[in-house]
C-alpha atoms as a PDB file:
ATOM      1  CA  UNK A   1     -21.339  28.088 -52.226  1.00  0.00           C
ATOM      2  CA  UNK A   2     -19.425  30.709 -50.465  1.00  0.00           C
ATOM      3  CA  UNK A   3     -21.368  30.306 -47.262  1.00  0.00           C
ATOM      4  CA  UNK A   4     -20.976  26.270 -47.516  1.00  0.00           C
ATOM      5  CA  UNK A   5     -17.369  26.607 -46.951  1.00  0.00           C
ATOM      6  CA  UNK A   6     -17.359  29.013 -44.296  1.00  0.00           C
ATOM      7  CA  UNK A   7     -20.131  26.892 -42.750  1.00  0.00           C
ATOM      8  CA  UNK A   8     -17.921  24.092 -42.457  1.00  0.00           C
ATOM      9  CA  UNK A   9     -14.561  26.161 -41.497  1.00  0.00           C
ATOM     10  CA  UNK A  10     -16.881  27.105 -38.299  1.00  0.00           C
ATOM     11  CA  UNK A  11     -16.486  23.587 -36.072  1.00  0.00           C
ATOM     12  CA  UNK A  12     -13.166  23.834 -36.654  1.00  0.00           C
ATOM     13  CA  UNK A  13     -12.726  27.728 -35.897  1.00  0.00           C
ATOM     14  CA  UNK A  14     -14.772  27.369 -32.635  1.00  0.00           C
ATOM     15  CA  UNK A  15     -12.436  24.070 -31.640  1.00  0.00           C
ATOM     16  CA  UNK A  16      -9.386  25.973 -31.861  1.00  0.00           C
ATOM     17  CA  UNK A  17     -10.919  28.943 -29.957  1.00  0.00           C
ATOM     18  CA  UNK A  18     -12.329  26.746 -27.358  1.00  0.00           C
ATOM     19  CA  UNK A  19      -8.848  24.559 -26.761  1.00  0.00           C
ATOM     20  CA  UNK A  20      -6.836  28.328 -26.342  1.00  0.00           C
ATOM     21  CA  UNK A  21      -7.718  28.344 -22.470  1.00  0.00           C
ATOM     22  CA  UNK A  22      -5.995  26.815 -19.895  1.00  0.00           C
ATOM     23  CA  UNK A  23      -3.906  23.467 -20.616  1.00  0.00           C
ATOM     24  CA  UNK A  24      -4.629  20.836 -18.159  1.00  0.00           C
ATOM     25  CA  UNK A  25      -0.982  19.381 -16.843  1.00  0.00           C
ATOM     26  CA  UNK A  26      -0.614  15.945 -16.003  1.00  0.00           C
ATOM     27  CA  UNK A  27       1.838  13.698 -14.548  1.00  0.00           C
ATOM     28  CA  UNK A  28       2.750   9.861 -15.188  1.00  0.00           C
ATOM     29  CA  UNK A  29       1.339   7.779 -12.691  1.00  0.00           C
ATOM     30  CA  UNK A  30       2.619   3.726 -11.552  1.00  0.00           C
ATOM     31  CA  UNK A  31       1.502   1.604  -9.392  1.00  0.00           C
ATOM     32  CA  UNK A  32       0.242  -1.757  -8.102  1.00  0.00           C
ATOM     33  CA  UNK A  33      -3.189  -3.333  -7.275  1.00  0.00           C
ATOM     34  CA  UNK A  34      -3.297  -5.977  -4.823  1.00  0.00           C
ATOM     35  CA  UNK A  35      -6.429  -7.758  -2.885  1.00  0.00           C
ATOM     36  CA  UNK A  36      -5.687 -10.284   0.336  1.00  0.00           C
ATOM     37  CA  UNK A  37      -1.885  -9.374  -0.648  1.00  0.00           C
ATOM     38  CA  UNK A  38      -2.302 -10.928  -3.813  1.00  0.00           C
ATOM     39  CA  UNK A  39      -2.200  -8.770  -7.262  1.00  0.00           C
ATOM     40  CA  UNK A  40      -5.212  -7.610  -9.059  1.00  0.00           C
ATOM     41  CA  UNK A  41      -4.400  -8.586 -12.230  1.00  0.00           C
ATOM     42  CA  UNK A  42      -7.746  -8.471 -14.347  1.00  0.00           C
ATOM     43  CA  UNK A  43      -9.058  -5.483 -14.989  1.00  0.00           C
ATOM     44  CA  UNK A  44      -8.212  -1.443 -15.075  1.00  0.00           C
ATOM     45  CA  UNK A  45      -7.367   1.620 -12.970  1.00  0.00           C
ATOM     46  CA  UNK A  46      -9.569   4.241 -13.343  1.00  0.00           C
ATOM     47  CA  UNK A  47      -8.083   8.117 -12.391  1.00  0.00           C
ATOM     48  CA  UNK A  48     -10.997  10.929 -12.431  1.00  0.00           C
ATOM     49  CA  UNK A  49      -8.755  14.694 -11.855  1.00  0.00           C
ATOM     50  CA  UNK A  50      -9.539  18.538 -11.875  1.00  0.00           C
ATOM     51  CA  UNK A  51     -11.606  19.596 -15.116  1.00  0.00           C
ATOM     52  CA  UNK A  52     -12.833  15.948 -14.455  1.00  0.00           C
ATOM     53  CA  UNK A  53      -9.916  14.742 -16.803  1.00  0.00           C
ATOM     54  CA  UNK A  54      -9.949  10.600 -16.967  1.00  0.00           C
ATOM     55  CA  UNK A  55      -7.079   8.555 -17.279  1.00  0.00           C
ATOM     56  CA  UNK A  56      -7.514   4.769 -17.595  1.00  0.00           C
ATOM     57  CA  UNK A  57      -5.136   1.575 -17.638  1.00  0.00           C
ATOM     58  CA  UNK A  58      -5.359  -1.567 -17.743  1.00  0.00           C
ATOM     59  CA  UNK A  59      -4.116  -3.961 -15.145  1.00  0.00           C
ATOM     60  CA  UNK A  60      -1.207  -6.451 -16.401  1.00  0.00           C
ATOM     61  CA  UNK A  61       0.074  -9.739 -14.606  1.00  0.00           C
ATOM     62  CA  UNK A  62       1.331  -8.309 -11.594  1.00  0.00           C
ATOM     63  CA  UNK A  63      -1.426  -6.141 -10.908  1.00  0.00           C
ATOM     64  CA  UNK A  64       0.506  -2.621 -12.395  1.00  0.00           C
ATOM     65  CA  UNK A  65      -0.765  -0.043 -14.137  1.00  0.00           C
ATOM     66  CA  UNK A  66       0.573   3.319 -15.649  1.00  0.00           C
ATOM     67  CA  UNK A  67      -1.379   5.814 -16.816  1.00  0.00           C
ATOM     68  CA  UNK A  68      -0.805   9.787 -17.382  1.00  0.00           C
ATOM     69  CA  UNK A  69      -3.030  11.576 -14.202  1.00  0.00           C
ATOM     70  CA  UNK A  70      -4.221  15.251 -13.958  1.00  0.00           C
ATOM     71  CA  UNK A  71      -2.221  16.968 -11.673  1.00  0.00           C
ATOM     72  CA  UNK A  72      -4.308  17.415  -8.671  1.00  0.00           C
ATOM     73  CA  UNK A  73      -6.402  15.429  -6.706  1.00  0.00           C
ATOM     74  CA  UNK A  74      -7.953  12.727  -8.225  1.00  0.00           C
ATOM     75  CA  UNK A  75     -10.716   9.885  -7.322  1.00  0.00           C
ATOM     76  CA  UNK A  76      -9.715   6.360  -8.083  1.00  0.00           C
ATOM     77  CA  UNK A  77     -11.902   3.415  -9.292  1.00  0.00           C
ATOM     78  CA  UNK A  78     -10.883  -0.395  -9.758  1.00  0.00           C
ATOM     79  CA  UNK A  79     -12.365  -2.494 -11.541  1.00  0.00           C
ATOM     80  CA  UNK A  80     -11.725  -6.633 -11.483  1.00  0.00           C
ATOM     81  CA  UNK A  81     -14.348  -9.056 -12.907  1.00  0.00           C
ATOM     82  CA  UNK A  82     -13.774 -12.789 -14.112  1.00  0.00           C
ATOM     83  CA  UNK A  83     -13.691 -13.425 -17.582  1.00  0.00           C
ATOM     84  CA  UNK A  84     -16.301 -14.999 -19.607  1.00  0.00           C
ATOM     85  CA  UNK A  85     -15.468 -17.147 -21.750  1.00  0.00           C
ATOM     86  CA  UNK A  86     -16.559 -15.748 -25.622  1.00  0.00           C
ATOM     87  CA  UNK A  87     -16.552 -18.641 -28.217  1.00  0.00           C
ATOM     88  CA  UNK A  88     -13.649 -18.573 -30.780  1.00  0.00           C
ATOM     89  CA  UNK A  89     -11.894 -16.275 -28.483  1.00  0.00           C
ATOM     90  CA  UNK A  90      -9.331 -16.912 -25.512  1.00  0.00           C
ATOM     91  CA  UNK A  91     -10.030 -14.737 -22.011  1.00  0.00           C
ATOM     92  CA  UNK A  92      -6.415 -14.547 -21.442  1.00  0.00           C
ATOM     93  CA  UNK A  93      -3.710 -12.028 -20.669  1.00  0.00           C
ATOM     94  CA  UNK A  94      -1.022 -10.069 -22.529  1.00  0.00           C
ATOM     95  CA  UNK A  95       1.637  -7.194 -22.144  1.00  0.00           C
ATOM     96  CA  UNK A  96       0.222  -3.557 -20.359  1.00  0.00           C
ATOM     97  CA  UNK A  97      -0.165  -2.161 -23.657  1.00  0.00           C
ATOM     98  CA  UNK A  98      -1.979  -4.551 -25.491  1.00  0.00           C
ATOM     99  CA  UNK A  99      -4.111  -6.482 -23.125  1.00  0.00           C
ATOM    100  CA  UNK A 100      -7.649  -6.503 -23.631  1.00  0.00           C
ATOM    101  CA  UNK A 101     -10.450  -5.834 -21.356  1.00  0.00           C
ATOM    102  CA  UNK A 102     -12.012  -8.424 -20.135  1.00  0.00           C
ATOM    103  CA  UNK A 103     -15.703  -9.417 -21.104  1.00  0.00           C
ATOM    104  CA  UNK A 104     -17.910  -8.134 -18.169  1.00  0.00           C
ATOM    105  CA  UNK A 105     -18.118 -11.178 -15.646  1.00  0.00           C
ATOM    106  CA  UNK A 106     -18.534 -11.383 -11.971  1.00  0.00           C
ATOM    107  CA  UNK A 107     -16.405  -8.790  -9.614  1.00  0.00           C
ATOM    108  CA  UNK A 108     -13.818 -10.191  -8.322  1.00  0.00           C
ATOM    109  CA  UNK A 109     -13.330  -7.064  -5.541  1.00  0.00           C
ATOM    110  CA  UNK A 110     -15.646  -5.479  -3.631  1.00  0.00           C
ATOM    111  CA  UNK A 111     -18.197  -3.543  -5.553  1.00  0.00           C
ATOM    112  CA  UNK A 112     -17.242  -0.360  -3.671  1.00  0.00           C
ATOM    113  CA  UNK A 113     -14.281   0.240  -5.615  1.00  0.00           C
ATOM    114  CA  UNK A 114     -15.946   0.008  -8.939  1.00  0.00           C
ATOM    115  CA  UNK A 115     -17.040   3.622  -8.921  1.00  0.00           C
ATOM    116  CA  UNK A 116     -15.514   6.691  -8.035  1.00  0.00           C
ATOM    117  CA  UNK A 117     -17.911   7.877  -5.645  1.00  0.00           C
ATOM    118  CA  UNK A 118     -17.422   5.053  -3.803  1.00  0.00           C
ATOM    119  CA  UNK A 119     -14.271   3.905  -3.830  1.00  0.00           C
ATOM    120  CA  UNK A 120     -12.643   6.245  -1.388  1.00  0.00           C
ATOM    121  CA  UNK A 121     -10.140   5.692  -2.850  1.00  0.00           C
ATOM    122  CA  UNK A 122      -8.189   9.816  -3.535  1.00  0.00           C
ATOM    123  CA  UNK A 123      -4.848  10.178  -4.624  1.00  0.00           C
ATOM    124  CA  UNK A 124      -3.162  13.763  -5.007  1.00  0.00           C
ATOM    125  CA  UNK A 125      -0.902  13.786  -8.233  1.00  0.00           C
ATOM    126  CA  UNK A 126       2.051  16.224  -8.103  1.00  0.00           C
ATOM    127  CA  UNK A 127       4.436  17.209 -10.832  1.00  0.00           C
ATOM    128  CA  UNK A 128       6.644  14.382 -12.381  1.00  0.00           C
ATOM    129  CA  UNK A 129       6.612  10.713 -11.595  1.00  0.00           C
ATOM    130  CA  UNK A 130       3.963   9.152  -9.128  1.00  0.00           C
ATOM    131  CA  UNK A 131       3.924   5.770  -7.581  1.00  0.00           C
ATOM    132  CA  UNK A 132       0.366   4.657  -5.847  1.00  0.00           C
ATOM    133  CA  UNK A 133       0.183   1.427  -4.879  1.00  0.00           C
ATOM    134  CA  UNK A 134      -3.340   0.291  -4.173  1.00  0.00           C
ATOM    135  CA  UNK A 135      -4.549  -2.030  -1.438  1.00  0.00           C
ATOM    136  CA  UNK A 136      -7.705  -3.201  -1.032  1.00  0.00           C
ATOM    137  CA  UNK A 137      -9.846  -4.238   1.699  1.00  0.00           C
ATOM    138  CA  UNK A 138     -13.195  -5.916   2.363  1.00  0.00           C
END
């Protein structure tokens, strides 16, 4: 019985341990996607840092996103599809915080900038508030 609770104490113990290291500092992070000067404004931001930290956001009306980047430099991904249409359910938009993403459709941007790798799209995130505004190209 003993051994059952220290048994389960362990995950927790070796958590704790493991997060004691170095803390990863990030920064806020605005901008605005836009594609033949008009904005992107289906689909999400994707921000890949040092210690390959993530940091997603959607894309609202006016093609802006905000999102909380590592500090560092960091590859960039966008992602735009159309929306598909799912029965009993409306495709449409909403505020930054609380807008869905959209059901997986056709891209409506190059399919270079829907990976990282690819993208080439790099951004270097310093200490306090960052504005990158993202233009595409064909």
């Amino acid at each position: 019985m003993r051994w059952g609770l220290h048994l389960a104490a362990l995950p927790a113990a070796l958590w704790v341990a493991g997060g004691c290291g170095r803390s990863l500092e990030t920064a806020p992070v605005t901008g605005r996607v836009t594609y033949h000067g008009k904005a992107v404004n289906l689909g999400r931001v994707l921000f890949i840092g040092p210690d390959n930290h993530s940091a997603v956001s959607p894309l609202d009306d006016d093609g802006r996103y905000a999102l909380r980047a590592a500090v560092g430099d960091n590859v960039v991904s966008v992602e735009s599809r159309a929306p598909v249409a799912v029965p009993g359910k409306p495709a449409g938009a909403g505020p930054l915080t609380k807008r869905p993403l959209p059901p997986i459709g056709k891209s409506l941007i190059p399919d270079r900038y829907l990976t990282p790798g690819s993208s080439g799209l790099t951004f270097s995130v310093k200490s306090g508030p960052n504005t990158f505004d993202i233009e595409l190209k064909d």
